[in-house]
PDB file of N, CA and C in Angstrom:
ATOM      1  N   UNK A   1      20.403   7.811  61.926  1.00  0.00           N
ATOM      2  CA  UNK A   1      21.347   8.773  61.405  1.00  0.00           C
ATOM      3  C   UNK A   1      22.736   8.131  61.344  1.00  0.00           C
ATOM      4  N   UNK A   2      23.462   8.583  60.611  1.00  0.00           N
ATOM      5  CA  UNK A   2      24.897   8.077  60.250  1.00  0.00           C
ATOM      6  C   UNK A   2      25.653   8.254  61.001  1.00  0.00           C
ATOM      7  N   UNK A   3      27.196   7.875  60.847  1.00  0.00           N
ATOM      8  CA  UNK A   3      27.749   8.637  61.991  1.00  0.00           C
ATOM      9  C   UNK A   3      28.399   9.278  60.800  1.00  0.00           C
ATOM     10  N   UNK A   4      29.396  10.108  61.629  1.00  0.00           N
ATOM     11  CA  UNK A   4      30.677  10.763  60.416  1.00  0.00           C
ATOM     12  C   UNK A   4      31.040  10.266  59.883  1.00  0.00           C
ATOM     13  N   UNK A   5      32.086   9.185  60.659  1.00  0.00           N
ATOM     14  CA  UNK A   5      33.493   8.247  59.941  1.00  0.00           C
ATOM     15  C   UNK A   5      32.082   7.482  59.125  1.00  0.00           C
ATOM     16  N   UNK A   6      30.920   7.006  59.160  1.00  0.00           N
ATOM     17  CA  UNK A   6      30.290   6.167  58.575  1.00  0.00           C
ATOM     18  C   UNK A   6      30.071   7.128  57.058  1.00  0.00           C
ATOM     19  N   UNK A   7      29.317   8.558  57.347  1.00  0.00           N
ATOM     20  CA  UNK A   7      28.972   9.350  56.165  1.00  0.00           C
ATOM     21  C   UNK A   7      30.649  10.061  55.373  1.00  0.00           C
ATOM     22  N   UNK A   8      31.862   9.632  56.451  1.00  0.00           N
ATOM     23  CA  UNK A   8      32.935  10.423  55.071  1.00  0.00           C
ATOM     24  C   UNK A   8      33.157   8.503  54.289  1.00  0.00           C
ATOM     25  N   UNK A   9      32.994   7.548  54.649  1.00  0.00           N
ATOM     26  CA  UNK A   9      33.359   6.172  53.728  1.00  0.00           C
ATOM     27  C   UNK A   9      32.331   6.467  52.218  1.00  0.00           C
ATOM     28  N   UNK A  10      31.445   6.643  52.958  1.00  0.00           N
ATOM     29  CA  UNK A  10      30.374   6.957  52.027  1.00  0.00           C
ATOM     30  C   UNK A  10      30.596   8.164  50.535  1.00  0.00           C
ATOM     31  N   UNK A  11      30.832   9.010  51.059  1.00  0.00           N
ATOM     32  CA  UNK A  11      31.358  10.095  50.363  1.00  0.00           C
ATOM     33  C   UNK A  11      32.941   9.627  49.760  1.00  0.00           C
ATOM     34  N   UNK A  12      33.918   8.923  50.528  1.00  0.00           N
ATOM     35  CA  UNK A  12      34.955   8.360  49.829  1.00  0.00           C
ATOM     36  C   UNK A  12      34.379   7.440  48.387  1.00  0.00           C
ATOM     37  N   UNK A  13      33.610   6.202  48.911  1.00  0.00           N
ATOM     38  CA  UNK A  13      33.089   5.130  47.820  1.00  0.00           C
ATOM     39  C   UNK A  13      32.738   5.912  46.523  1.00  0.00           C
ATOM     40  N   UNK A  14      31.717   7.052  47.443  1.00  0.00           N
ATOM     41  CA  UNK A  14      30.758   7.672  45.864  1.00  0.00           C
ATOM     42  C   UNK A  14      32.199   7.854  44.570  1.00  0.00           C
ATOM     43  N   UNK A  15      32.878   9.016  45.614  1.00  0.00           N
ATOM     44  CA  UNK A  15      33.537   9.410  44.492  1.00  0.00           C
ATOM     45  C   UNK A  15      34.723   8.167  43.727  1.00  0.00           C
ATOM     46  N   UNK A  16      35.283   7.630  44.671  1.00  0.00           N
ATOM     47  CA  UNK A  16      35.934   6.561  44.128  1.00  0.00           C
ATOM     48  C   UNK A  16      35.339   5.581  43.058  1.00  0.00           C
ATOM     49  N   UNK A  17      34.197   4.943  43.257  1.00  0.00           N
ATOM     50  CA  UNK A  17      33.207   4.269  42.356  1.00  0.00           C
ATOM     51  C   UNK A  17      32.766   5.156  41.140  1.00  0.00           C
ATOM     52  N   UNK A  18      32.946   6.870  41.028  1.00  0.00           N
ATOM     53  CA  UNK A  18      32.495   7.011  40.073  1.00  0.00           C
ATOM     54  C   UNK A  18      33.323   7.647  39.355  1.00  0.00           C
ATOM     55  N   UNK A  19      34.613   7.795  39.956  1.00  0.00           N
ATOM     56  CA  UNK A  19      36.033   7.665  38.808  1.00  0.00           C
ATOM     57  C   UNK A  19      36.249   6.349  38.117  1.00  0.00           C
ATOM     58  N   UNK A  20      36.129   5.371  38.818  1.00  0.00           N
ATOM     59  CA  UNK A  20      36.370   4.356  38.109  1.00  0.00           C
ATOM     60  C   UNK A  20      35.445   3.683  36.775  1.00  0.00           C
ATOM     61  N   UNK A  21      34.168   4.085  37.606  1.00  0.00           N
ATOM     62  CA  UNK A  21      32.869   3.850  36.214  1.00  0.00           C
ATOM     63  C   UNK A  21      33.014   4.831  35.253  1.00  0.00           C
ATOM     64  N   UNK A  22      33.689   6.472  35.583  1.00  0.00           N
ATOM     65  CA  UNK A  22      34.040   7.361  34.198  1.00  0.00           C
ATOM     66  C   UNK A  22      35.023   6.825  33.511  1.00  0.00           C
ATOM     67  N   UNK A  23      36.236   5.981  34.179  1.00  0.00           N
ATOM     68  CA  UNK A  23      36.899   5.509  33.027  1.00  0.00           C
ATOM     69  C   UNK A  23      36.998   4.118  32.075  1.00  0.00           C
ATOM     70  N   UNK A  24      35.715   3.336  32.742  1.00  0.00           N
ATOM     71  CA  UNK A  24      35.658   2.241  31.979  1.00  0.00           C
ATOM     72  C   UNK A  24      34.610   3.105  31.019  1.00  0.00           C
ATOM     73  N   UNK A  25      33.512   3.918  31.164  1.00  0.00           N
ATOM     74  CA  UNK A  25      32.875   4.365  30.235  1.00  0.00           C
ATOM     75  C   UNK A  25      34.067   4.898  28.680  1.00  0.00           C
ATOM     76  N   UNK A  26      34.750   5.693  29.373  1.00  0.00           N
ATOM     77  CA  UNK A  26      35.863   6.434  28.706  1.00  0.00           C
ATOM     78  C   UNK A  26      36.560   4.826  27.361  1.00  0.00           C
ATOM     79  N   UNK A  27      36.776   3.900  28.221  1.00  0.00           N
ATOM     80  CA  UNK A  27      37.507   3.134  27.808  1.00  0.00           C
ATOM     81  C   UNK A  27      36.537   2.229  26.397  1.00  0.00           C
ATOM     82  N   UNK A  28      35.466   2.249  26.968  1.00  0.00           N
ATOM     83  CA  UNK A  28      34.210   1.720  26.500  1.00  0.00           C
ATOM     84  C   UNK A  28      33.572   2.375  25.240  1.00  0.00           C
ATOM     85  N   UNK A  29      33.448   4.032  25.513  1.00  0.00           N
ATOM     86  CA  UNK A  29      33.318   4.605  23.995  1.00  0.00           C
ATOM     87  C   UNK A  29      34.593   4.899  23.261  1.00  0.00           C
ATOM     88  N   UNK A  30      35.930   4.329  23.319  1.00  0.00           N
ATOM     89  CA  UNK A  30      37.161   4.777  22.635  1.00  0.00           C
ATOM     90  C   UNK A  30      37.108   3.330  22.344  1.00  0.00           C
ATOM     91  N   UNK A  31      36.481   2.361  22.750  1.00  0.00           N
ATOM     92  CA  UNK A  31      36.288   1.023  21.437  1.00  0.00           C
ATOM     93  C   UNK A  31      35.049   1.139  20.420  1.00  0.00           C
ATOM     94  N   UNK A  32      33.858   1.998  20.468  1.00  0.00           N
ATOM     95  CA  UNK A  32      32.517   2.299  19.913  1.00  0.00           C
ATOM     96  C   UNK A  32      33.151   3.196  18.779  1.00  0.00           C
ATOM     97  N   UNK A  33      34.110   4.293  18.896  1.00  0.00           N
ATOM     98  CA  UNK A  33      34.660   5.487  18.136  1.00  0.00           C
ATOM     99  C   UNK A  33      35.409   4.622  17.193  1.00  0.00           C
ATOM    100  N   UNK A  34      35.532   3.598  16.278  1.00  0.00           N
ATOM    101  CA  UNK A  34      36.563   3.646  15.716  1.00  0.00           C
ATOM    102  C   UNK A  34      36.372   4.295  13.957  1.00  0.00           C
ATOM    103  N   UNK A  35      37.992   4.761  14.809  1.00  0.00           N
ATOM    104  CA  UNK A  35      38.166   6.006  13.434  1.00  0.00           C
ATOM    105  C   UNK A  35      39.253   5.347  12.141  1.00  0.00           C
ATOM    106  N   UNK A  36      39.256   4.405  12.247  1.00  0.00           N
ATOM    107  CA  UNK A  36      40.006   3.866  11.011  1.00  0.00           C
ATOM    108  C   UNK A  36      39.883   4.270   9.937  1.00  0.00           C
ATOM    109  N   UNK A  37      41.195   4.689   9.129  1.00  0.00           N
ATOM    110  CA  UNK A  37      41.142   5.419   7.952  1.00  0.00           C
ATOM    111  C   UNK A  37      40.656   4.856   6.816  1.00  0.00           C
ATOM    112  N   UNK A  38      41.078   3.057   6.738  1.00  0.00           N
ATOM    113  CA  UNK A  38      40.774   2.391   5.666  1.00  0.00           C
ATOM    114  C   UNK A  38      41.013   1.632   5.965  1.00  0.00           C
ATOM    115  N   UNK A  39      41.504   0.450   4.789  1.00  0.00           N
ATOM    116  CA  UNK A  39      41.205  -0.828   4.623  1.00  0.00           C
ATOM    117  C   UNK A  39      42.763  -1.542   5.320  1.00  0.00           C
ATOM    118  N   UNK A  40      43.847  -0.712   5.212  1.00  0.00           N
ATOM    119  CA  UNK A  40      45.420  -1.587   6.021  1.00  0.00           C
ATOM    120  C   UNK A  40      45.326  -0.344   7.051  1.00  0.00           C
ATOM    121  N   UNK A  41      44.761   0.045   7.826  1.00  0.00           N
ATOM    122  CA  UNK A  41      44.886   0.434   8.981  1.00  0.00           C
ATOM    123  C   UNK A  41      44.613  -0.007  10.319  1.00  0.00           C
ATOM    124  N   UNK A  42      45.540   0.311  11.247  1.00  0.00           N
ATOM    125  CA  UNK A  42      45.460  -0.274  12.610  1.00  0.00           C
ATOM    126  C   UNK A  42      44.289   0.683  13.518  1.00  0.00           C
ATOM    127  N   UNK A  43      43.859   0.028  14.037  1.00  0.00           N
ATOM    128  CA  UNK A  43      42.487   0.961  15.234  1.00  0.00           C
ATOM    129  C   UNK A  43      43.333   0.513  16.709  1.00  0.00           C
ATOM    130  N   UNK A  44      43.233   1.762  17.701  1.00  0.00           N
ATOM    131  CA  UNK A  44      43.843   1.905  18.476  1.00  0.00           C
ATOM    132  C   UNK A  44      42.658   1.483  20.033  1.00  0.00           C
ATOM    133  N   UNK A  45      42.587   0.663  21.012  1.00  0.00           N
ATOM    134  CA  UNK A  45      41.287   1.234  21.363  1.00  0.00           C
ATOM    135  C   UNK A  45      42.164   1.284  23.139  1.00  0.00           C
ATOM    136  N   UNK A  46      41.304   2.023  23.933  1.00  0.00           N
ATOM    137  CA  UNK A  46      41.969   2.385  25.061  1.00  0.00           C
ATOM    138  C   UNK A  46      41.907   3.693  26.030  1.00  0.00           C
ATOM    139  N   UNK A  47      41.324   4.381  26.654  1.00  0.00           N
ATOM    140  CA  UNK A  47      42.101   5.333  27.636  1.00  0.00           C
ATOM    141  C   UNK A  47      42.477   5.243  28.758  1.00  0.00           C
ATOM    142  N   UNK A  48      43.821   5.834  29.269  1.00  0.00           N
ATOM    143  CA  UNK A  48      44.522   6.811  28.343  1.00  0.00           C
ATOM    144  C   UNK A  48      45.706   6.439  27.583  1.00  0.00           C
ATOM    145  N   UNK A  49      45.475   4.809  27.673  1.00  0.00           N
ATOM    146  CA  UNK A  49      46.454   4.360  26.798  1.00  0.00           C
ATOM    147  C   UNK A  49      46.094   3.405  26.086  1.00  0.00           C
ATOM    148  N   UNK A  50      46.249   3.044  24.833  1.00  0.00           N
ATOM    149  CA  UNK A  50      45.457   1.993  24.042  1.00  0.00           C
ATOM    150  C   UNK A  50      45.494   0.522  24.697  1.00  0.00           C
ATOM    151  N   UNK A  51      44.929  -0.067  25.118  1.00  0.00           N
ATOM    152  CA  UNK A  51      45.186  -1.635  25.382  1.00  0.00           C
ATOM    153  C   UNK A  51      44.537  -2.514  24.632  1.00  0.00           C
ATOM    154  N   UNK A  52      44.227  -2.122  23.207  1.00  0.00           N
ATOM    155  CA  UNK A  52      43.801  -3.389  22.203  1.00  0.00           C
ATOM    156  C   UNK A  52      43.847  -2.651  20.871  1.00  0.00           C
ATOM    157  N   UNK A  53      44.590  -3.615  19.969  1.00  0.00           N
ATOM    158  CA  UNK A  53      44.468  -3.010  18.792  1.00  0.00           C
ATOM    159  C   UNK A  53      43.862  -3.929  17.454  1.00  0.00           C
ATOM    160  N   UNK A  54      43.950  -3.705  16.835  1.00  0.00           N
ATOM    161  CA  UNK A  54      43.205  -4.357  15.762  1.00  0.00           C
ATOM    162  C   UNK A  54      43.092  -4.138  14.041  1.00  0.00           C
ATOM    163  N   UNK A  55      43.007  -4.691  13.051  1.00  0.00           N
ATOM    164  CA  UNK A  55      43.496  -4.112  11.935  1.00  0.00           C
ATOM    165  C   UNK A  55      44.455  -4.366  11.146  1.00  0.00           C
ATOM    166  N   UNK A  56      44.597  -3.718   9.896  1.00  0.00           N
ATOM    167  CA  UNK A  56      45.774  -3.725   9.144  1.00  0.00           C
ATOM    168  C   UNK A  56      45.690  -5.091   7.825  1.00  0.00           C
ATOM    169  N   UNK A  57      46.175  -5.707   6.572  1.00  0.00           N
ATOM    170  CA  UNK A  57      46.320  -6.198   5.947  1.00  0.00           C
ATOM    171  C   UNK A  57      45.882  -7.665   6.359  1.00  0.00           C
ATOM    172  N   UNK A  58      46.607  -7.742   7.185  1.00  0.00           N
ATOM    173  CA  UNK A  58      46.811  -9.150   7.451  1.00  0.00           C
ATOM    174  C   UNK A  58      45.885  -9.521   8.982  1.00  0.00           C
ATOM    175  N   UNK A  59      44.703  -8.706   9.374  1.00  0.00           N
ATOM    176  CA  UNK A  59      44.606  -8.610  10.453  1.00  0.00           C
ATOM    177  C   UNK A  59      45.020  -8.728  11.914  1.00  0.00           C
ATOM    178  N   UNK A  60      45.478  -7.933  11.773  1.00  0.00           N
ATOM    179  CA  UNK A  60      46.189  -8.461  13.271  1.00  0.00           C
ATOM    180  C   UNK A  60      45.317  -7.852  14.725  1.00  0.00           C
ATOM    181  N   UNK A  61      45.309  -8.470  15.386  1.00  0.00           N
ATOM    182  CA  UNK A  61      44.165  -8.483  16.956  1.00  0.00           C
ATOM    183  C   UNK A  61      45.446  -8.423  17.948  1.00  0.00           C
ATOM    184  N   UNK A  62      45.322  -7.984  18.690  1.00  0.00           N
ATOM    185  CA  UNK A  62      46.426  -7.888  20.278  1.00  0.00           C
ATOM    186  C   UNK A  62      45.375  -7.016  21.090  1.00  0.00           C
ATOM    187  N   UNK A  63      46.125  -7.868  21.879  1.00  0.00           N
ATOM    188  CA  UNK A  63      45.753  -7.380  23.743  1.00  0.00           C
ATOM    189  C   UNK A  63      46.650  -6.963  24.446  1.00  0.00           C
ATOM    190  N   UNK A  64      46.892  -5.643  24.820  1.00  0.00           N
ATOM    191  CA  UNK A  64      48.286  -4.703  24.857  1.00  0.00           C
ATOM    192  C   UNK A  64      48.333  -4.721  26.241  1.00  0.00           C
ATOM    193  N   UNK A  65      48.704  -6.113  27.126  1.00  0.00           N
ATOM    194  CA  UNK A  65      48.661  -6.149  28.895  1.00  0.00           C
ATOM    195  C   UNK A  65      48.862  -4.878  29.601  1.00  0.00           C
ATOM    196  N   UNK A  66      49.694  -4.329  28.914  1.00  0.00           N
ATOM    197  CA  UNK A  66      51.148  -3.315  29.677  1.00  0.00           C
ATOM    198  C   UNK A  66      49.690  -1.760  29.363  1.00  0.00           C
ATOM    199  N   UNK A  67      48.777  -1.835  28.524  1.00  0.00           N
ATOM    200  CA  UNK A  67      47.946  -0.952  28.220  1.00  0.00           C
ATOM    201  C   UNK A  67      46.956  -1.403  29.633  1.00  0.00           C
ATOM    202  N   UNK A  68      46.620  -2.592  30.002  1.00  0.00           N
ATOM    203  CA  UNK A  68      45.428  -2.667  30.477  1.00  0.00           C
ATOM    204  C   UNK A  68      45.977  -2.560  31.784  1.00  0.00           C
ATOM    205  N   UNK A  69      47.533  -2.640  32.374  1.00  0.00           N
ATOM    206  CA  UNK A  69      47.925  -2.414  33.879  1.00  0.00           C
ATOM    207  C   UNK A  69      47.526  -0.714  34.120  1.00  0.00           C
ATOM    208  N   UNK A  70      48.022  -0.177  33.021  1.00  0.00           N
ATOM    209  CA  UNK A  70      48.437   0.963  33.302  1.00  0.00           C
ATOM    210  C   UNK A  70      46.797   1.535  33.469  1.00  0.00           C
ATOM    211  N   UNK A  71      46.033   1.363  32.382  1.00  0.00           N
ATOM    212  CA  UNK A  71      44.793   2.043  32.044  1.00  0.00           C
ATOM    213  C   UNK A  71      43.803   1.688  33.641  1.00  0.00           C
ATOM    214  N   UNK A  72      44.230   0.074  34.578  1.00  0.00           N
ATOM    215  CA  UNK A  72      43.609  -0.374  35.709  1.00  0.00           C
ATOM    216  C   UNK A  72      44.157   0.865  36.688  1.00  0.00           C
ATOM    217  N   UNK A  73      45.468   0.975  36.922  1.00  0.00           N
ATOM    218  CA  UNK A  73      46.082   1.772  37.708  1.00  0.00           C
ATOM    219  C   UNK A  73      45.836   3.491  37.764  1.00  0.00           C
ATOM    220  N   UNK A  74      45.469   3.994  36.319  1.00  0.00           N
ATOM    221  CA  UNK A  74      45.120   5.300  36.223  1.00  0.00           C
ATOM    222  C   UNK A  74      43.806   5.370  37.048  1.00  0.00           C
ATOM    223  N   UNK A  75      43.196   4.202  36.549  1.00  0.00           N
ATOM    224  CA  UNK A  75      41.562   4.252  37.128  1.00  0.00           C
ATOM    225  C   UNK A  75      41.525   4.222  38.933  1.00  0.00           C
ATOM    226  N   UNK A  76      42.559   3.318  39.151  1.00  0.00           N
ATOM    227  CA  UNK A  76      42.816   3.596  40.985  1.00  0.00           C
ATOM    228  C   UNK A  76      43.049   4.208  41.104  1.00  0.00           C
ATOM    229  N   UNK A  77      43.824   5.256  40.669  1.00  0.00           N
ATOM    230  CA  UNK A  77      44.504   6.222  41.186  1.00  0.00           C
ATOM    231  C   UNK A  77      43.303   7.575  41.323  1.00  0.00           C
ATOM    232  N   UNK A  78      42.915   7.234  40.027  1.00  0.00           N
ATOM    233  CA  UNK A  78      41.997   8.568  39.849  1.00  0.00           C
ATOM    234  C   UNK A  78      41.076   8.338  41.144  1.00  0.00           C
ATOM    235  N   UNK A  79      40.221   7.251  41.325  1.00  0.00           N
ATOM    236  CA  UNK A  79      39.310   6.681  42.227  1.00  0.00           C
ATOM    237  C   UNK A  79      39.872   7.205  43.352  1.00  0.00           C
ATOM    238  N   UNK A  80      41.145   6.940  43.893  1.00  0.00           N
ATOM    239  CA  UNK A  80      41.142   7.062  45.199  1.00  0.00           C
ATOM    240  C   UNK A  80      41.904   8.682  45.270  1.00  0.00           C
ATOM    241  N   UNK A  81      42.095   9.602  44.726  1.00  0.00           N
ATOM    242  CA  UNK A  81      42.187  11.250  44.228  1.00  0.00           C
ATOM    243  C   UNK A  81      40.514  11.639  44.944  1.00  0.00           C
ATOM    244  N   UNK A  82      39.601  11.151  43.967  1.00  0.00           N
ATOM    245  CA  UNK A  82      38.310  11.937  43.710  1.00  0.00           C
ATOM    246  C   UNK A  82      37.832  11.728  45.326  1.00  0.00           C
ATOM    247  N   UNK A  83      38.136  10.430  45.544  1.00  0.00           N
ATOM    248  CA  UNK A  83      37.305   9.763  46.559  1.00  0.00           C
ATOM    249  C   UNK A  83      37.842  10.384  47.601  1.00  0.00           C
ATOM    250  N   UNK A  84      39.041  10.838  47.961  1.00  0.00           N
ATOM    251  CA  UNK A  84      39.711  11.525  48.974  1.00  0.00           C
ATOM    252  C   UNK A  84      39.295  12.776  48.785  1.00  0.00           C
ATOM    253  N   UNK A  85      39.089  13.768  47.927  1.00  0.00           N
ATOM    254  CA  UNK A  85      38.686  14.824  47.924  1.00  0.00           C
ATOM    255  C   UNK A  85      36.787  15.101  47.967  1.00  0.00           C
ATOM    256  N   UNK A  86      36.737  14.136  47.707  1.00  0.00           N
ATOM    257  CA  UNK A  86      34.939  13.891  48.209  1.00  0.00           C
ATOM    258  C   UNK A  86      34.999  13.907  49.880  1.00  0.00           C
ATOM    259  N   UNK A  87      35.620  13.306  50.176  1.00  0.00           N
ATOM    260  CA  UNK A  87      35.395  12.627  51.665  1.00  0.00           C
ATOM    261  C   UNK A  87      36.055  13.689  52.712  1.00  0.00           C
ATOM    262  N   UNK A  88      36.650  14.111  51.920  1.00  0.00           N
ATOM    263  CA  UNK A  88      37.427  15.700  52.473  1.00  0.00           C
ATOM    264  C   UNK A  88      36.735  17.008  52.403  1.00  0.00           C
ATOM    265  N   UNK A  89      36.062  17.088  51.568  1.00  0.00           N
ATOM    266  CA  UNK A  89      35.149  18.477  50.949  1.00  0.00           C
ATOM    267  C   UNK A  89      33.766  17.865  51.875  1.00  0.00           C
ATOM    268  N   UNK A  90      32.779  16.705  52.550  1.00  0.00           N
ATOM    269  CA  UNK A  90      32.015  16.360  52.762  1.00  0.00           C
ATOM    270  C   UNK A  90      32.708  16.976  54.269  1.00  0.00           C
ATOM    271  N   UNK A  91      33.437  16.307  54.691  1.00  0.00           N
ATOM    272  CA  UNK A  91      34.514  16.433  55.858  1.00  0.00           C
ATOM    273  C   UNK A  91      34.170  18.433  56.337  1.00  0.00           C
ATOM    274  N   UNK A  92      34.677  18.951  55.096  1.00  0.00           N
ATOM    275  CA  UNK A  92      35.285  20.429  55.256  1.00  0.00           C
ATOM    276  C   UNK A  92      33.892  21.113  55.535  1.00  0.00           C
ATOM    277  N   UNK A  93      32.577  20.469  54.904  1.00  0.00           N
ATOM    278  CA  UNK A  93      31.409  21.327  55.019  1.00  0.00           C
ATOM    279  C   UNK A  93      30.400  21.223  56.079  1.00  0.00           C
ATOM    280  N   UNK A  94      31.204  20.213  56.871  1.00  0.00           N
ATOM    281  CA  UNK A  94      30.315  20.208  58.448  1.00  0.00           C
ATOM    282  C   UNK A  94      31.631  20.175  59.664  1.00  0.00           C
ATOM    283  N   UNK A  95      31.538  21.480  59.810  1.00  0.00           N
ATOM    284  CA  UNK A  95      32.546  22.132  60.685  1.00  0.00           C
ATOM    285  C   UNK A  95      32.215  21.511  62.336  1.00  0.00           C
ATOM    286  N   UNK A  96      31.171  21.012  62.794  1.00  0.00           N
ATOM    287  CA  UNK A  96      31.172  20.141  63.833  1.00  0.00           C
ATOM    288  C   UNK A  96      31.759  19.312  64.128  1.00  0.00           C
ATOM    289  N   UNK A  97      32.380  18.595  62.548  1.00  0.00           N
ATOM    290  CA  UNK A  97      33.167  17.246  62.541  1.00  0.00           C
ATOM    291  C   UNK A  97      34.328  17.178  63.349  1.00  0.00           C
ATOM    292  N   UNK A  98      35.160  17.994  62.754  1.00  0.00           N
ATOM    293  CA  UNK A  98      36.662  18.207  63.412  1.00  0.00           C
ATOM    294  C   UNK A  98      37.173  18.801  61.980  1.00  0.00           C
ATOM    295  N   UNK A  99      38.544  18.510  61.663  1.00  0.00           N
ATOM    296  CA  UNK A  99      39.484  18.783  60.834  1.00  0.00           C
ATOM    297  C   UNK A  99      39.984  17.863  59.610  1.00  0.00           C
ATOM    298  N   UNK A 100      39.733  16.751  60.008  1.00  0.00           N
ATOM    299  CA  UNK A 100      40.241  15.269  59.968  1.00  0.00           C
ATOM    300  C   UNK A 100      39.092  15.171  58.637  1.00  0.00           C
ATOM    301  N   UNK A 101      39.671  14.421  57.670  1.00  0.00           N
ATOM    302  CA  UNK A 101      38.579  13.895  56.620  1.00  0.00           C
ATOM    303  C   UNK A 101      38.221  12.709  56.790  1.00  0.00           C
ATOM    304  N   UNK A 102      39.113  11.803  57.499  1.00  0.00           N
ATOM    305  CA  UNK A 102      39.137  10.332  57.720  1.00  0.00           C
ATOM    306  C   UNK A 102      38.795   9.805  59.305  1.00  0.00           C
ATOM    307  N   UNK A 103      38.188  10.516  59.878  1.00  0.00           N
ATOM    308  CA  UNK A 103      37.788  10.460  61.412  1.00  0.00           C
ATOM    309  C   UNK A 103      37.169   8.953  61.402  1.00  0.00           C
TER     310      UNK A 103
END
């Protein structure tokens, strides 16, 4: 059997690991979607902020860094949100534990 502090890491990871896999998915079908209007148009690809674009006359390709910090950082952030409220709600539903989500 587990212990607590062993089963709330657990419950932290899940949810943390599966914010982060929803937003590379996220990121992953917003490069599959492209909605380009025509033939000199730019395609945007990215959530929740574009970090690659592509397109236009003369083709132009970029890799939008300042897209891919931010889009890494949303994804931590979200990860460690979900993962704290996993590990907290796992925490809250076995009242033997204590109070503490992080015991």
């Amino acid at each position: 059997m587990l212990s607590p502090a062993r089963q709330n890491k657990i419950a932290f990871w899940s949810g943390f690991l599966g914010a982060v896999a929803g937003c590379v998915y996220l990121n992953w079908r917003s490069f599959l979607n492209d909605q380009s209007p025509g033939i000199d148009s730019i395609s945007q690809y990215g959530f929740p902020i574009p970090l690659y674009q592509a397109g236009g006359w003369v083709t132009i390709e970029e890799f939008l860094w300042i897209g891919l910090c931010f889009d890494l950082g949303f994804a931590l952030g979200t990860g460690y949100a979900l993962g704290w409220l996993c590990a907290y709600l796992w925490q809250a539903s076995r009242p033997n534990q204590g109070p503490n989500a992080f015991e």
